[in-house]
C-alpha atoms as a PDB file:
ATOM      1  CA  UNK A   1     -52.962   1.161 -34.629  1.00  0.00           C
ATOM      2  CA  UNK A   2     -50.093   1.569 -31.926  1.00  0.00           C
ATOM      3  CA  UNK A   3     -49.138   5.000 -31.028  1.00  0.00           C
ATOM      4  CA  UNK A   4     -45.735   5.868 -31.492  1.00  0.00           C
ATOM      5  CA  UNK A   5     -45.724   9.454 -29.786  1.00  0.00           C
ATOM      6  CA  UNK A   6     -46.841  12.894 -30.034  1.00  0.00           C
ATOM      7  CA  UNK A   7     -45.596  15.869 -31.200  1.00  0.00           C
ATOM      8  CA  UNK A   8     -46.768  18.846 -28.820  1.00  0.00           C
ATOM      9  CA  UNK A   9     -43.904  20.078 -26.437  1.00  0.00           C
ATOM     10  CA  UNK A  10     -44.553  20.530 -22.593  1.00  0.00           C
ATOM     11  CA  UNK A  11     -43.711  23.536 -20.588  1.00  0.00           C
ATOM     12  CA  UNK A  12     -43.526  22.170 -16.862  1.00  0.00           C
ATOM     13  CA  UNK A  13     -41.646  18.529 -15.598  1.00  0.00           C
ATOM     14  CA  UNK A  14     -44.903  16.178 -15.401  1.00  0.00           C
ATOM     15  CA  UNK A  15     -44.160  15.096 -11.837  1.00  0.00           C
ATOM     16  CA  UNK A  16     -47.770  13.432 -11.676  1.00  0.00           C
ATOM     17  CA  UNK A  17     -47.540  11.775 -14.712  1.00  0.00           C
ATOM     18  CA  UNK A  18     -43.959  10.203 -13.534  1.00  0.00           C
ATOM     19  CA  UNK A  19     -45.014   9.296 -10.118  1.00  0.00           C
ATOM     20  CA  UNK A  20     -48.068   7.074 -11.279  1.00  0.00           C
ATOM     21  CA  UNK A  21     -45.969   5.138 -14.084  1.00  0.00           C
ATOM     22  CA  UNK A  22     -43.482   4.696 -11.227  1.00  0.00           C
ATOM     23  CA  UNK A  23     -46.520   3.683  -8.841  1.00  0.00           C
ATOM     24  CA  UNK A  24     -47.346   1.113 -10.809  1.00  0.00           C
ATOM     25  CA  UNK A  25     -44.671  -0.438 -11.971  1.00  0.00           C
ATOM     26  CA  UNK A  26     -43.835  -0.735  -8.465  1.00  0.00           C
ATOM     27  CA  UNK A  27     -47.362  -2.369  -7.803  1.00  0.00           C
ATOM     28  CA  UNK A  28     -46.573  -5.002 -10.761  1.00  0.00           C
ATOM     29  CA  UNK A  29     -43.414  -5.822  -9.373  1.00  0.00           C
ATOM     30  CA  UNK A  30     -45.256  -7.020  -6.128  1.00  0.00           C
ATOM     31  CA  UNK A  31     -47.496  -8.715  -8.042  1.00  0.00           C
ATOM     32  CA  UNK A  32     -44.636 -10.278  -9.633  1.00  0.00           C
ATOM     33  CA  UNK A  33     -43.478 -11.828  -6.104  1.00  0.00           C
ATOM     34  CA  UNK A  34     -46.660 -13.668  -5.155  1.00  0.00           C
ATOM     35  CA  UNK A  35     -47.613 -17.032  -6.016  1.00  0.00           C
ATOM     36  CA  UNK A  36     -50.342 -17.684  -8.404  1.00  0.00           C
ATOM     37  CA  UNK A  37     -52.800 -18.791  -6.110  1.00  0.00           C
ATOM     38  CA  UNK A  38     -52.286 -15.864  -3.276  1.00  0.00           C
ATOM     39  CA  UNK A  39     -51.899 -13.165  -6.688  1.00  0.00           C
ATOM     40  CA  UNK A  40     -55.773 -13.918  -7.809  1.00  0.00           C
ATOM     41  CA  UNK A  41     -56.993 -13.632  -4.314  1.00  0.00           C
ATOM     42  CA  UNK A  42     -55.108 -10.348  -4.307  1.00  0.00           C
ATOM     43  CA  UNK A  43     -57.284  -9.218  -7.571  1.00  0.00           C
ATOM     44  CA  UNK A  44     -60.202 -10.579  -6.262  1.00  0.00           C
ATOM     45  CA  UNK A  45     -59.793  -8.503  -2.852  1.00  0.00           C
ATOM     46  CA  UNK A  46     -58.311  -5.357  -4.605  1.00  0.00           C
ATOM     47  CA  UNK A  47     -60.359  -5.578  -8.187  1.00  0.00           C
ATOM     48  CA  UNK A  48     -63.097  -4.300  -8.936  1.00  0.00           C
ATOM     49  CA  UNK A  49     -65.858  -7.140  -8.968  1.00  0.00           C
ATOM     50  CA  UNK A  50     -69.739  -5.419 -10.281  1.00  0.00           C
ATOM     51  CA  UNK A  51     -71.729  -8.016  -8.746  1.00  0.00           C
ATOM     52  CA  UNK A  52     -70.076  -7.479  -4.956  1.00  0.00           C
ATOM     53  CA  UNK A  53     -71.602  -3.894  -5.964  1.00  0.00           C
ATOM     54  CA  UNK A  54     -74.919  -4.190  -8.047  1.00  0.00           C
ATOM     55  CA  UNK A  55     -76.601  -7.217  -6.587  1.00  0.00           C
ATOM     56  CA  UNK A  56     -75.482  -7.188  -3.085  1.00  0.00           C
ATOM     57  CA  UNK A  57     -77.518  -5.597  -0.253  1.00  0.00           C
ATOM     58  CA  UNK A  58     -76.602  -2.231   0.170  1.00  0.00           C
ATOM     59  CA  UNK A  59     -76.821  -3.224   3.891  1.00  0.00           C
ATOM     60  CA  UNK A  60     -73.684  -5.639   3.541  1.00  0.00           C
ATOM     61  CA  UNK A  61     -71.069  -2.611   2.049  1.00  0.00           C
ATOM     62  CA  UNK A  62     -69.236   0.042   3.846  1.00  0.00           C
ATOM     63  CA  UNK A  63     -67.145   2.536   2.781  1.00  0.00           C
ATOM     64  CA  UNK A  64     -64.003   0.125   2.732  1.00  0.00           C
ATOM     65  CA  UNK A  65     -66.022  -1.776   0.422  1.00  0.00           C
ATOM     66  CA  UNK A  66     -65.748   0.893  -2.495  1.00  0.00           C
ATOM     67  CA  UNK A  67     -61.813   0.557  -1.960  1.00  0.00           C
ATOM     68  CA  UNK A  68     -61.105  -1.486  -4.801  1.00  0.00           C
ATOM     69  CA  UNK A  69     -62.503   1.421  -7.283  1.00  0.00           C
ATOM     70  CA  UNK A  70     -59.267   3.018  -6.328  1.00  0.00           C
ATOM     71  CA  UNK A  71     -57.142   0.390  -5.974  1.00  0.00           C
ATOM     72  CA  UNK A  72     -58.093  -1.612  -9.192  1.00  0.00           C
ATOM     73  CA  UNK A  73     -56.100   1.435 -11.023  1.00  0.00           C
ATOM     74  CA  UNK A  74     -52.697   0.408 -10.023  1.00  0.00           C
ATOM     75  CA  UNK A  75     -53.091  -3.315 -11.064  1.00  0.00           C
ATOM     76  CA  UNK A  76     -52.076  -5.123 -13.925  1.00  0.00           C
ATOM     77  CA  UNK A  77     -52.496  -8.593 -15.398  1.00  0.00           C
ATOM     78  CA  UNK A  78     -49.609  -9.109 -17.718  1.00  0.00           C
ATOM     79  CA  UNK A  79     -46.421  -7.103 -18.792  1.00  0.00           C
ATOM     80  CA  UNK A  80     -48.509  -6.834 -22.155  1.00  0.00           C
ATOM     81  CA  UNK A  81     -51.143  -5.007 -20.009  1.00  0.00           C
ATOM     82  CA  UNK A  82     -48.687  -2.709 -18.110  1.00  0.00           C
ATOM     83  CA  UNK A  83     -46.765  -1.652 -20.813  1.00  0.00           C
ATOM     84  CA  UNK A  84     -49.121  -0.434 -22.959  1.00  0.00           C
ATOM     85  CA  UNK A  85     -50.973   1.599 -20.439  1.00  0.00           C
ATOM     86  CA  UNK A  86     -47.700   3.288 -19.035  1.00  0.00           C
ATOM     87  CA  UNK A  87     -47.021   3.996 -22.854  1.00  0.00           C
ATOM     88  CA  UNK A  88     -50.169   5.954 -23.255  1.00  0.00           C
ATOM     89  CA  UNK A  89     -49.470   7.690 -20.299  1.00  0.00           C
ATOM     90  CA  UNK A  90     -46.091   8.750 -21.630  1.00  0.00           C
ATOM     91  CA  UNK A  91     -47.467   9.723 -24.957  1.00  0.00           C
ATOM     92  CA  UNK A  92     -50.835  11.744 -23.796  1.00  0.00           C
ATOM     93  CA  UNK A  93     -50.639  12.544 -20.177  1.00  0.00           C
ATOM     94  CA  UNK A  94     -47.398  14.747 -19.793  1.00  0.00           C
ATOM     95  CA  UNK A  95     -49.550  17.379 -21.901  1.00  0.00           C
ATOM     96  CA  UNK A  96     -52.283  17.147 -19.972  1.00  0.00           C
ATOM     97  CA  UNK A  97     -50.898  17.629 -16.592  1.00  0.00           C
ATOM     98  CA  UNK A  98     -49.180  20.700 -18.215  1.00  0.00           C
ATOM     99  CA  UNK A  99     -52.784  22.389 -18.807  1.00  0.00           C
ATOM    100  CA  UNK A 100     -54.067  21.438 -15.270  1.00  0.00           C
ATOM    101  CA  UNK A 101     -50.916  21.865 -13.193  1.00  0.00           C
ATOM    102  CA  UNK A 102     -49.888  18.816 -10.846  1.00  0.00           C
ATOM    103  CA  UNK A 103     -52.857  18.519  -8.177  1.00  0.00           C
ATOM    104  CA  UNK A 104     -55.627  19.142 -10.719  1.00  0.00           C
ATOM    105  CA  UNK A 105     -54.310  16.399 -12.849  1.00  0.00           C
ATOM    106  CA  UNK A 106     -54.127  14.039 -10.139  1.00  0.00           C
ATOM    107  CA  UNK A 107     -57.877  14.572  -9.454  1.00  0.00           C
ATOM    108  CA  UNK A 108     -58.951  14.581 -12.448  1.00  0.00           C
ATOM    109  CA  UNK A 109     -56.923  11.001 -13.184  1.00  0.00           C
ATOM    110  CA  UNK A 110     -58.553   9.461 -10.000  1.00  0.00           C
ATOM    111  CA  UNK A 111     -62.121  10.539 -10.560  1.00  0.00           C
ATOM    112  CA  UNK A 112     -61.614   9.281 -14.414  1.00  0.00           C
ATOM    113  CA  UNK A 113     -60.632   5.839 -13.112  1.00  0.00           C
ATOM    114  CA  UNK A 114     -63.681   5.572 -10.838  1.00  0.00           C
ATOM    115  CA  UNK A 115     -65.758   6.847 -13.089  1.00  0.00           C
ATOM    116  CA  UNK A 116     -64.357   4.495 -15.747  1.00  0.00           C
ATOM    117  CA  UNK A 117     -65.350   2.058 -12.927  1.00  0.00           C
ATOM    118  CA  UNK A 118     -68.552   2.644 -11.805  1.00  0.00           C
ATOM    119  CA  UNK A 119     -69.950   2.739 -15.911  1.00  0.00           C
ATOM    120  CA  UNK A 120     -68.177  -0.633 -16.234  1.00  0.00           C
ATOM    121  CA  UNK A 121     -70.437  -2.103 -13.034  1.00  0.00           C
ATOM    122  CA  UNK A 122     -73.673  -0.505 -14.123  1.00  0.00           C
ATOM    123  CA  UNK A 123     -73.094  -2.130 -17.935  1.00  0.00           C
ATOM    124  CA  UNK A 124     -71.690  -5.536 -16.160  1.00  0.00           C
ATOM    125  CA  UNK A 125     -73.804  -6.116 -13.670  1.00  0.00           C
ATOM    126  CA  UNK A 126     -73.391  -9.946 -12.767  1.00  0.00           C
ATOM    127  CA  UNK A 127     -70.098  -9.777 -13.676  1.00  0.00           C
ATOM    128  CA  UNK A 128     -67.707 -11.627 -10.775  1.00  0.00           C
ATOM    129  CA  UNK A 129     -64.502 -11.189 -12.752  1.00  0.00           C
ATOM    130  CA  UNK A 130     -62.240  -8.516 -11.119  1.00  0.00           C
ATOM    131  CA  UNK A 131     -61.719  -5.731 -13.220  1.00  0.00           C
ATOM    132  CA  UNK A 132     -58.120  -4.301 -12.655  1.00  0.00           C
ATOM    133  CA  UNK A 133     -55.810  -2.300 -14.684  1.00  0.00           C
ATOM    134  CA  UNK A 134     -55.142   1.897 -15.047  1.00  0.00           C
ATOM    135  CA  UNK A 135     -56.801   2.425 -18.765  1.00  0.00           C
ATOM    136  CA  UNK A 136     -60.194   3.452 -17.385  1.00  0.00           C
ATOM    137  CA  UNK A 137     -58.430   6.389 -15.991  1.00  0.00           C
ATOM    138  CA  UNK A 138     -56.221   7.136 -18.963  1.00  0.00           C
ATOM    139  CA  UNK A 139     -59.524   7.049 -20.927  1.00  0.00           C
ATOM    140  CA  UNK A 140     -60.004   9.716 -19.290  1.00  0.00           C
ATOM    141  CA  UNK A 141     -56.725  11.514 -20.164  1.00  0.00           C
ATOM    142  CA  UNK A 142     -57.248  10.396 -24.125  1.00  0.00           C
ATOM    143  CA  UNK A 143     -60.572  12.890 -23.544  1.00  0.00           C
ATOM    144  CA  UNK A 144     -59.352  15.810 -22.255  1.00  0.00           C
ATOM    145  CA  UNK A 145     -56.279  15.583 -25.036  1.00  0.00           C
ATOM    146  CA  UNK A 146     -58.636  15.217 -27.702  1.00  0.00           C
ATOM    147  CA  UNK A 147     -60.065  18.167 -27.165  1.00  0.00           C
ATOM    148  CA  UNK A 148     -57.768  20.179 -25.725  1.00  0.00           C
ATOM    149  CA  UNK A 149     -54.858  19.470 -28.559  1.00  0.00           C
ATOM    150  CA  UNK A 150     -56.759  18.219 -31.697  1.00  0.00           C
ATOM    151  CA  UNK A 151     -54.467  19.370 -34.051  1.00  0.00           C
ATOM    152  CA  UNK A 152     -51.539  17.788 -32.875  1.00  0.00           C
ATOM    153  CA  UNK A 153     -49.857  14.747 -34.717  1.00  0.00           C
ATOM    154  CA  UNK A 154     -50.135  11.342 -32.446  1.00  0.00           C
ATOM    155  CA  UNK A 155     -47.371   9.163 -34.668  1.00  0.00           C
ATOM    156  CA  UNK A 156     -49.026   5.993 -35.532  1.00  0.00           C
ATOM    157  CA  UNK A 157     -47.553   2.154 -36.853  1.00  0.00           C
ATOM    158  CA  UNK A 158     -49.913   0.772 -38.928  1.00  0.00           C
ATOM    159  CA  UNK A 159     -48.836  -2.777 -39.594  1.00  0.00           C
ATOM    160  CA  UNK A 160     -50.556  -4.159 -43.662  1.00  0.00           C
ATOM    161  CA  UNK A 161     -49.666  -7.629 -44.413  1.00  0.00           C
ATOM    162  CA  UNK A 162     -46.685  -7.960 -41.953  1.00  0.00           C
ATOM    163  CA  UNK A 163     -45.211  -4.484 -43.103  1.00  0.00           C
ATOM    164  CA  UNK A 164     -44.962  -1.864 -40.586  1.00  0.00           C
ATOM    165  CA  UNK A 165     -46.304   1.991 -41.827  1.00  0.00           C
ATOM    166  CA  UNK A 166     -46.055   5.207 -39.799  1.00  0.00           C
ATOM    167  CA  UNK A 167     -48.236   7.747 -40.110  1.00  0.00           C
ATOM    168  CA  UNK A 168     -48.830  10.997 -38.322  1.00  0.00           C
ATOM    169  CA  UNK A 169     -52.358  11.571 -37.676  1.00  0.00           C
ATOM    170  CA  UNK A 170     -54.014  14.453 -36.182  1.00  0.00           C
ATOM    171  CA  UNK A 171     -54.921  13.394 -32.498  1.00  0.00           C
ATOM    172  CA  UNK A 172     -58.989  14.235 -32.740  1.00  0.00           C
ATOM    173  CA  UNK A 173     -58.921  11.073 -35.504  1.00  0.00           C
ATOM    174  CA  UNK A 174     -56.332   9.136 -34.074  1.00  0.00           C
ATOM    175  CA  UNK A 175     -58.302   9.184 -30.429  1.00  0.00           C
ATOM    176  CA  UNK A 176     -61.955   9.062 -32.246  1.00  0.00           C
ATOM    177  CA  UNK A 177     -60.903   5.863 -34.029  1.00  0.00           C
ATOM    178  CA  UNK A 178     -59.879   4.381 -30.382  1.00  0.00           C
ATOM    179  CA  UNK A 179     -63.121   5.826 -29.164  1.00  0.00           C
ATOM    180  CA  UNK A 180     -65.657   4.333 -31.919  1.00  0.00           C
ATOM    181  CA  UNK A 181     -63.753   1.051 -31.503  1.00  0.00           C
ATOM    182  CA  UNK A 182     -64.371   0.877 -27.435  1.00  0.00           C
ATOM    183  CA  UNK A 183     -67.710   1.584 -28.762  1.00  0.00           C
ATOM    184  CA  UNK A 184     -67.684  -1.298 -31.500  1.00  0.00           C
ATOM    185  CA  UNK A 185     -66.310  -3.391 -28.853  1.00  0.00           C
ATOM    186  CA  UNK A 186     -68.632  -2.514 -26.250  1.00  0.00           C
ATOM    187  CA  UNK A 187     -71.751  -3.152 -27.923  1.00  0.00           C
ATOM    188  CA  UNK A 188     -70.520  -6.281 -29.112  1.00  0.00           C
ATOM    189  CA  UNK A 189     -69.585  -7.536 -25.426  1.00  0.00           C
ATOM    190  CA  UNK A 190     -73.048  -7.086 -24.039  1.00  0.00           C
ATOM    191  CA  UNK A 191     -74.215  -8.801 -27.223  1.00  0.00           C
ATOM    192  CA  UNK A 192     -72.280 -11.514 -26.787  1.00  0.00           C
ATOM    193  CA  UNK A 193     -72.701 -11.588 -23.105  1.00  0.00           C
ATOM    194  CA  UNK A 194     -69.537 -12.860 -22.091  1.00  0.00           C
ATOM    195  CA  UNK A 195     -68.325 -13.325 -18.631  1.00  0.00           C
ATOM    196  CA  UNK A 196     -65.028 -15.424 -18.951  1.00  0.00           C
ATOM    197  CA  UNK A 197     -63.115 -12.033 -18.428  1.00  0.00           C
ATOM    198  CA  UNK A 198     -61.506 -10.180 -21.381  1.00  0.00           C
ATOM    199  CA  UNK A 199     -60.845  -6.164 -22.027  1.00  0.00           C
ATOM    200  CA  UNK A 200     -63.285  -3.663 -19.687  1.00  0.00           C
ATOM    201  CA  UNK A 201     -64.775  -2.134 -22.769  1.00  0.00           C
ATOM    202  CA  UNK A 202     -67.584   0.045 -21.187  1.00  0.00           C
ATOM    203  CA  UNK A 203     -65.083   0.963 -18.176  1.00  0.00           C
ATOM    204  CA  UNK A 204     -62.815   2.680 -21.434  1.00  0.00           C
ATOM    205  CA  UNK A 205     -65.730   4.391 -22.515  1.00  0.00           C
ATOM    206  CA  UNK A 206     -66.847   5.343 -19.132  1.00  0.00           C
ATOM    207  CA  UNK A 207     -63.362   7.305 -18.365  1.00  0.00           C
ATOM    208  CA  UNK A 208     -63.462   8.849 -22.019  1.00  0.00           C
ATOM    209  CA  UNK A 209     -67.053  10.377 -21.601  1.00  0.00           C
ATOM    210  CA  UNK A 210     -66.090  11.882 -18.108  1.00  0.00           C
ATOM    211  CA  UNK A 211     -62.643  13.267 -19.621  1.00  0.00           C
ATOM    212  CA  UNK A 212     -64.620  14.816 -22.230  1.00  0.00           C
ATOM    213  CA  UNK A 213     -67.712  16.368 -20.136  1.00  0.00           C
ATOM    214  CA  UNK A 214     -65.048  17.648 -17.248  1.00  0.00           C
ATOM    215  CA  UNK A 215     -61.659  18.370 -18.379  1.00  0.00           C
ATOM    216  CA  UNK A 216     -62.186  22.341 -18.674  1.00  0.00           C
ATOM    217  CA  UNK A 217     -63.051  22.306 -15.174  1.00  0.00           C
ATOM    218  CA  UNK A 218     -59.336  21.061 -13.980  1.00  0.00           C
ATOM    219  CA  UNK A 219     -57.803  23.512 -16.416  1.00  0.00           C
ATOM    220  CA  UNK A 220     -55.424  26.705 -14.493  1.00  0.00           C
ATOM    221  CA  UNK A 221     -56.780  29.594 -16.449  1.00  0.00           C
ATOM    222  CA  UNK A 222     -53.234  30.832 -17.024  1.00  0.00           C
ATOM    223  CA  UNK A 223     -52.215  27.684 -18.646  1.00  0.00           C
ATOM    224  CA  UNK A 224     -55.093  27.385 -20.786  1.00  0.00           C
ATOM    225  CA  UNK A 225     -52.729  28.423 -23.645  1.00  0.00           C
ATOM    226  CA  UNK A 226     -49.071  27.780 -24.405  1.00  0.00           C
ATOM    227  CA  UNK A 227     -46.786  30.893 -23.967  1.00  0.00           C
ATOM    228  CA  UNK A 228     -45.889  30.199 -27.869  1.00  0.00           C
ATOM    229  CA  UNK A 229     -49.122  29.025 -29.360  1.00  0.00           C
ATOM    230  CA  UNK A 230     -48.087  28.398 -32.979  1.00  0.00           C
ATOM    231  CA  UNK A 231     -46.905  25.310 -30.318  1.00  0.00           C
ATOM    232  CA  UNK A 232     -50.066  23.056 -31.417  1.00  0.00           C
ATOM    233  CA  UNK A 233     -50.226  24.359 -34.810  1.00  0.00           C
ATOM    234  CA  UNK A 234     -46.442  23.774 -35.518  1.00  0.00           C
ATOM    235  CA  UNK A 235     -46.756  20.626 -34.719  1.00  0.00           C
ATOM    236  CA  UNK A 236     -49.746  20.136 -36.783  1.00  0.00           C
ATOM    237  CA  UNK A 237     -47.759  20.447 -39.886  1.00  0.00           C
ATOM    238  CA  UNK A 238     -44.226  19.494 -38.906  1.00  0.00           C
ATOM    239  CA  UNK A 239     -43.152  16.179 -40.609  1.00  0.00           C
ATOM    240  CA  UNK A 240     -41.779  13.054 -38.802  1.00  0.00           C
END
């Protein structure tokens, strides 16, 4: 399933939600200038690696240590990788941000990621493949939008035998689907046991968990509802 886009207005210019898509694109570009060699030390330094974390001596860390939690969010591994993150951005977060207000939202996307983070060392932890990449944070975002907008439509492609369908699909299924598939996917990876390097299953389902438990708390009680709310519910029912 590849979201197309939602169908739920906003109220307020998502300023937060631009300036991260821009921050990382940015990030990739750089990326984009270093040789191969000097561009995997980079993840290794700036990645997330669980084993630097959950079999070292405590002794050996220091704060700067815990860096790469935060910096792991703005790196990508492929155009494939960055441009479907920055596209579920677009689609989910602008929303979002509107119902927590700029600083909120930026909180509330940071502690996602390193939540997203710390889950994906705890379930991975011999793992020395660097984790990068911003979708443990935008888990996070896919939470809070599930429950805070589950009647709204997330447009969805479908390809069946080559052919492409497009359905609208309320955004509570569309997102649980995602959700029981990180789970699917999760189970299957500790299973399997597979350290080669691949998608950060448990890191997804880390940020998704924490967007669920703590999105009310980054809400502005004033914009906990729409000025017009037949907003959700219009676009509930309105066809594509």
């Amino acid at each position: 399933m590849i979201p197309i886009r939602d169908c739920l207005p906003r109220k307020y210019p998502p300023f937060i939600t631009w300036l991260l898509i821009f921050i990382n694109i940015i990030v990739f570009i750089f990326e984009l200038s270093l040789p191969e060699e000097l561009l995997e030390k980079f993840f290794y330094i700036f990645g997330v690696l669980p084993a630097k974390y959950m079999l070292a001596d405590s002794m050996e860390l220091n704060p700067i240590s815990y860096l790469p939690f935060f910096t792991s969010m703005f790196l990508h591994g492929g155009w494939l990788h960055l441009i479907s993150n920055m596209w579920t951005i677009v689609i989910f977060a602008d929303n979002v941000e509107d119902k927590m207000g700029h600083i909120n939202f930026l909180i509330f996307y940071i502690l996602s990621g390193l939540a997203a983070g710390i889950i994906h060392c705890i379930f991975n932890p011999t793992s020395t493949i660097p984790t990068i990449g911003a979708s443990g944070a935008i888990s996070g975002i896919l939470g809070a939008y599930m429950f805070l907008f589950p009647h709204s439509r997330v447009i969805t492609l479908i390809p069946i035998f080559f052919i492409p369908y497009f359905i609208a699909l309320p955004a509570f299924t569309y997102i649980f689907i995602w959700f029981f598939s990180q789970i699917f996917s999760g189970i299957g990876s500790l299973i399997a046991q597979n350290h080669i390097g691949g998608v950060a299953w448990w890191a997804h389902i880390g940020g998704f968990i924490f967007g669920v438990i703590t999105h009310r708390i980054f809400i502005k009680r004033k914009r906990l509802y729409y000025e017009d709310d037949d907003f959700e519910y219009y676009c509930a029912w309105n066809k594509w």
